[in-house]
N, C-alpha and C. Protein backbone atom coordinates (compact mmCIF):
# COMPACT_ATOMS: atom_id res chain seq x y z
N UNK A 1 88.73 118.02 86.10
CA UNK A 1 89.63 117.03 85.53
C UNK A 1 91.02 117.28 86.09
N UNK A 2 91.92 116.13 86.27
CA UNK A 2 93.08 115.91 86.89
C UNK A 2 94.16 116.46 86.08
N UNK A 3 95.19 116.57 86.24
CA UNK A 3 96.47 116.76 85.53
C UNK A 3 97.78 116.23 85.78
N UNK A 4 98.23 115.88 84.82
CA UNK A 4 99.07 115.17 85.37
C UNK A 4 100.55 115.59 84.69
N UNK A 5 101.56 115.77 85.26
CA UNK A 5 102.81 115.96 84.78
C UNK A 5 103.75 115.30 84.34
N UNK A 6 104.60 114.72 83.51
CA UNK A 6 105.32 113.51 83.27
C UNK A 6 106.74 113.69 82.62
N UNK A 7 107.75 113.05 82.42
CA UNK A 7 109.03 113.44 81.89
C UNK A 7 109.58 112.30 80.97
N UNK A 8 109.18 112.37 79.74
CA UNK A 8 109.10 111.50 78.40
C UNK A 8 110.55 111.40 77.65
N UNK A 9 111.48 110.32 77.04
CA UNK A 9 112.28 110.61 76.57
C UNK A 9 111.76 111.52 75.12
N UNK A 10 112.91 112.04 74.34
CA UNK A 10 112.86 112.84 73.23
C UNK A 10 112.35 112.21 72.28
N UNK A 11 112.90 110.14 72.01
CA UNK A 11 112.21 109.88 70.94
C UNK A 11 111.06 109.30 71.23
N UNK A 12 110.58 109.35 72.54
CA UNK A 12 109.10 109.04 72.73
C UNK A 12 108.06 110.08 72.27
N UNK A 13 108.83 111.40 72.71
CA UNK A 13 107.90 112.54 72.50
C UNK A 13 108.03 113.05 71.03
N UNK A 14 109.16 112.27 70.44
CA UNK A 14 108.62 112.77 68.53
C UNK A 14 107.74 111.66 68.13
N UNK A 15 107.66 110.28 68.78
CA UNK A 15 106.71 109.43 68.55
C UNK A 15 105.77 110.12 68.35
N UNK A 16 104.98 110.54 69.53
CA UNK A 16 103.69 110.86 69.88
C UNK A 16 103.23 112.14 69.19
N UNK A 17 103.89 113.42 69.27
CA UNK A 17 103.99 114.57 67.90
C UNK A 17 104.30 113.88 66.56
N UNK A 18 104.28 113.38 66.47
CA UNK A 18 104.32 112.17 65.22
C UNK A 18 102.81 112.06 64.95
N UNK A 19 102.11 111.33 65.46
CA UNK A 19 100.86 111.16 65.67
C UNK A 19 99.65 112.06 65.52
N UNK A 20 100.18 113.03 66.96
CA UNK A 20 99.67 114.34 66.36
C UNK A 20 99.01 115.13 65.05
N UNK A 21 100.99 115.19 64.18
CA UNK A 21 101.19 115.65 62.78
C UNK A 21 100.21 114.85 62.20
N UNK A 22 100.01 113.49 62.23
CA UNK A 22 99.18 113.11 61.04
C UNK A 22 98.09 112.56 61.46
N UNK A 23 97.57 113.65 62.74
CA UNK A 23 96.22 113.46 63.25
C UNK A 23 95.38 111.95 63.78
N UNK A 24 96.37 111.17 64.24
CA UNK A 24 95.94 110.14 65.11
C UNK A 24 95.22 110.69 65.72
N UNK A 25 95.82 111.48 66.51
CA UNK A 25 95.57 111.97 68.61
C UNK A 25 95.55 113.42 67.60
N UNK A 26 94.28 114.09 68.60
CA UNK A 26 94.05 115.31 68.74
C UNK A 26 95.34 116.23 68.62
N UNK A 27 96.14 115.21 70.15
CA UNK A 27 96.97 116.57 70.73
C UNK A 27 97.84 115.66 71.59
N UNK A 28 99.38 116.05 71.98
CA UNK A 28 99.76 114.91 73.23
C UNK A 28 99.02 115.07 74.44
N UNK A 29 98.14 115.47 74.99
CA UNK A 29 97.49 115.32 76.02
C UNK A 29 96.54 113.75 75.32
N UNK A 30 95.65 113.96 74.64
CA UNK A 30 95.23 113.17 74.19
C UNK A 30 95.66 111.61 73.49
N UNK A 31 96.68 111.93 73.09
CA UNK A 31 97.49 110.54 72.82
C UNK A 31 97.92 110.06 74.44
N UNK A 32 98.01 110.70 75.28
CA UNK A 32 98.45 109.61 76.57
C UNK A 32 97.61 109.22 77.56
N UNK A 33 96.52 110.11 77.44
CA UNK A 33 95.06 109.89 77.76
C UNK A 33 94.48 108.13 77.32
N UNK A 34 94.55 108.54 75.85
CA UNK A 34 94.41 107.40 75.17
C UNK A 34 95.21 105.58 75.76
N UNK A 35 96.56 106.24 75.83
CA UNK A 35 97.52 105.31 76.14
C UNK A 35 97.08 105.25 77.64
N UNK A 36 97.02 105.48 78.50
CA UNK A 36 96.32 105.78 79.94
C UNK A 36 95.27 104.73 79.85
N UNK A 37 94.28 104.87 79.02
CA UNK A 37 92.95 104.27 79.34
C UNK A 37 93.31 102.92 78.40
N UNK A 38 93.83 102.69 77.45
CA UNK A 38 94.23 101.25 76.93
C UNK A 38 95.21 100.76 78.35
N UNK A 39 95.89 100.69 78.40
CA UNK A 39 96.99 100.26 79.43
C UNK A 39 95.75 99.87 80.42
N UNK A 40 94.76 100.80 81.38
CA UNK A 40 94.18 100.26 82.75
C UNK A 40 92.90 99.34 82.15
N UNK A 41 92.59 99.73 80.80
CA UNK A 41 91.81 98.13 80.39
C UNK A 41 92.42 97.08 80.13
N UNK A 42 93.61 97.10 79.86
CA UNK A 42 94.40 95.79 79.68
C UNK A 42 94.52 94.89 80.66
N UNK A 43 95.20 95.73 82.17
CA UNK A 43 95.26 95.49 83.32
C UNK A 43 94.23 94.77 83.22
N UNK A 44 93.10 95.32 83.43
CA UNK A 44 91.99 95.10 84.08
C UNK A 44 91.35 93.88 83.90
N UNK A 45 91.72 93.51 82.06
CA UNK A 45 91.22 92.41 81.75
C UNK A 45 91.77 91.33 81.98
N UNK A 46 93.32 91.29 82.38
CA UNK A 46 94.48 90.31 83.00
C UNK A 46 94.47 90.03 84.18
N UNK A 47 93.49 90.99 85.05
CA UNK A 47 93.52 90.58 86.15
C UNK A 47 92.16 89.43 86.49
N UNK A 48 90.83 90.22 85.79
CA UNK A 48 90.15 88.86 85.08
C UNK A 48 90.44 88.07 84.73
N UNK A 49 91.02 87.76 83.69
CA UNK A 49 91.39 86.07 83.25
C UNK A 49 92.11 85.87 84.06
N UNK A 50 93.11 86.08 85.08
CA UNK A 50 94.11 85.43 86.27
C UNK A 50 92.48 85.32 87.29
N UNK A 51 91.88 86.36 87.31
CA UNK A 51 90.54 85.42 88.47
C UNK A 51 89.88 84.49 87.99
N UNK A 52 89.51 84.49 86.98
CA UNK A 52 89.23 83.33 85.85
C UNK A 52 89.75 81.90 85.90
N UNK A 53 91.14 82.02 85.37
CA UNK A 53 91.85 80.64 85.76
C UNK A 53 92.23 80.40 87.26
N UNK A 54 92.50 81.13 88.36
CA UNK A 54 92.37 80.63 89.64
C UNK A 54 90.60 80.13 89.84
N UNK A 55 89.92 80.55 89.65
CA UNK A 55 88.20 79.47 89.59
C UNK A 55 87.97 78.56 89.41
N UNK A 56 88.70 78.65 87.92
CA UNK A 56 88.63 76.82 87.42
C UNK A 56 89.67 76.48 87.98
N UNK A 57 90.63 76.53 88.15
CA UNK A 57 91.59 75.87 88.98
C UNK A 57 90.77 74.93 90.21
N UNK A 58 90.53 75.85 91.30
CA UNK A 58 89.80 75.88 92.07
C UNK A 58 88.66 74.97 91.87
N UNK A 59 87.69 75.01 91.19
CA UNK A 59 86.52 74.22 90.62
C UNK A 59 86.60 74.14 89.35
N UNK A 60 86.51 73.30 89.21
CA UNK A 60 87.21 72.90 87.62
C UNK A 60 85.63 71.98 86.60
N UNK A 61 85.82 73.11 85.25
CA UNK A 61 84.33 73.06 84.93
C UNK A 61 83.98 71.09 84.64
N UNK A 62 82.92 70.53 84.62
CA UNK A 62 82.23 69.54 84.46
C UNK A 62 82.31 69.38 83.14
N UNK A 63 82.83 68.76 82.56
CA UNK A 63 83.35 67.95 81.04
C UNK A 63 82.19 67.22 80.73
N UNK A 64 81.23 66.76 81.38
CA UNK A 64 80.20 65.75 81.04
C UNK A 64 78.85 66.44 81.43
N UNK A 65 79.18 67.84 81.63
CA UNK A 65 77.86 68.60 81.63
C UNK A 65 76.80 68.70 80.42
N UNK A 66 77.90 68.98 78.76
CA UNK A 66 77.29 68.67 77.68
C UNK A 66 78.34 67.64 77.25
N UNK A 67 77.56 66.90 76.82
CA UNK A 67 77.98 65.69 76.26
C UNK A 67 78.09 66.14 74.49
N UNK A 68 79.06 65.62 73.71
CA UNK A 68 78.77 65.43 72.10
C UNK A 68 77.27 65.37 71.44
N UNK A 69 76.95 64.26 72.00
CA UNK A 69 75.82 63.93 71.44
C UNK A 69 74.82 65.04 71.90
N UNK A 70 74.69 65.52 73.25
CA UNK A 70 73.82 66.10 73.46
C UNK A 70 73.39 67.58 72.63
N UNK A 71 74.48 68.07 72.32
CA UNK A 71 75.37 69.19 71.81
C UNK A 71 74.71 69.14 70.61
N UNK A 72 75.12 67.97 69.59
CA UNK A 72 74.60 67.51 68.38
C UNK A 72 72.92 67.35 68.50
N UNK A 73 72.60 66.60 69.30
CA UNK A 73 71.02 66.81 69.14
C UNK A 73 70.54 68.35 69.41
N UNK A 74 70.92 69.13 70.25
CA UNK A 74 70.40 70.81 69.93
C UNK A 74 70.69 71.52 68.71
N UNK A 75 71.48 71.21 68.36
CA UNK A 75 71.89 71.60 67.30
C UNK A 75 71.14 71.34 66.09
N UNK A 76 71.10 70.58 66.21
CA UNK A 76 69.89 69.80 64.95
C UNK A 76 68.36 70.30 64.92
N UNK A 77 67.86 70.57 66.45
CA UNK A 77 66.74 70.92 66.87
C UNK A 77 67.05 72.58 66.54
N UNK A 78 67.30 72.99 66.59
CA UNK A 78 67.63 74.52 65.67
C UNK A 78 66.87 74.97 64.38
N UNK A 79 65.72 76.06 64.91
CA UNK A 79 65.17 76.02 63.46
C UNK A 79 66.06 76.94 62.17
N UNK A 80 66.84 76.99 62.16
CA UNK A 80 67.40 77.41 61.24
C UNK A 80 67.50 77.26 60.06
């Protein structure tokens, strides 16, 4: 496993020993770990929906693929 070194202001780092104290996060290694891996899923998912809407942009979905009615008759046909 990697390591990484970093230089945090003071009231960031009573934030996070904050956390700590009342056992959020293990430990500050672990609270930025945490913050680390939220942050590159966020990314990750923004960069999806921006490939997402350049697609439809691009090809832009078929509005008359399901129709109302059609929609409504499956629906109905549903054994539920």
């Amino acid at each position: 496993m990697a390591q990484l070194v970093t230089r945090i202001d003071d009231s960031l780092l009573g934030a996070v020993d904050a956390l700590v104290d009342r056992e959020i996060v293990s430990s500050r290694s672990d609270a930025v770990r945490r913050a680390l891996e939220a942050y590159v899923d966020r990314v990750k998912r923004d960069l999806i929906g921006e490939a997402l809407v350049v697609g439809y942009s691009r090809i832009p979905p078929d509005d008359d693929l399901w129709s109302d009615r059609d929609t409504a008759r499956m629906i109905t046909e549903e054994p539920w």
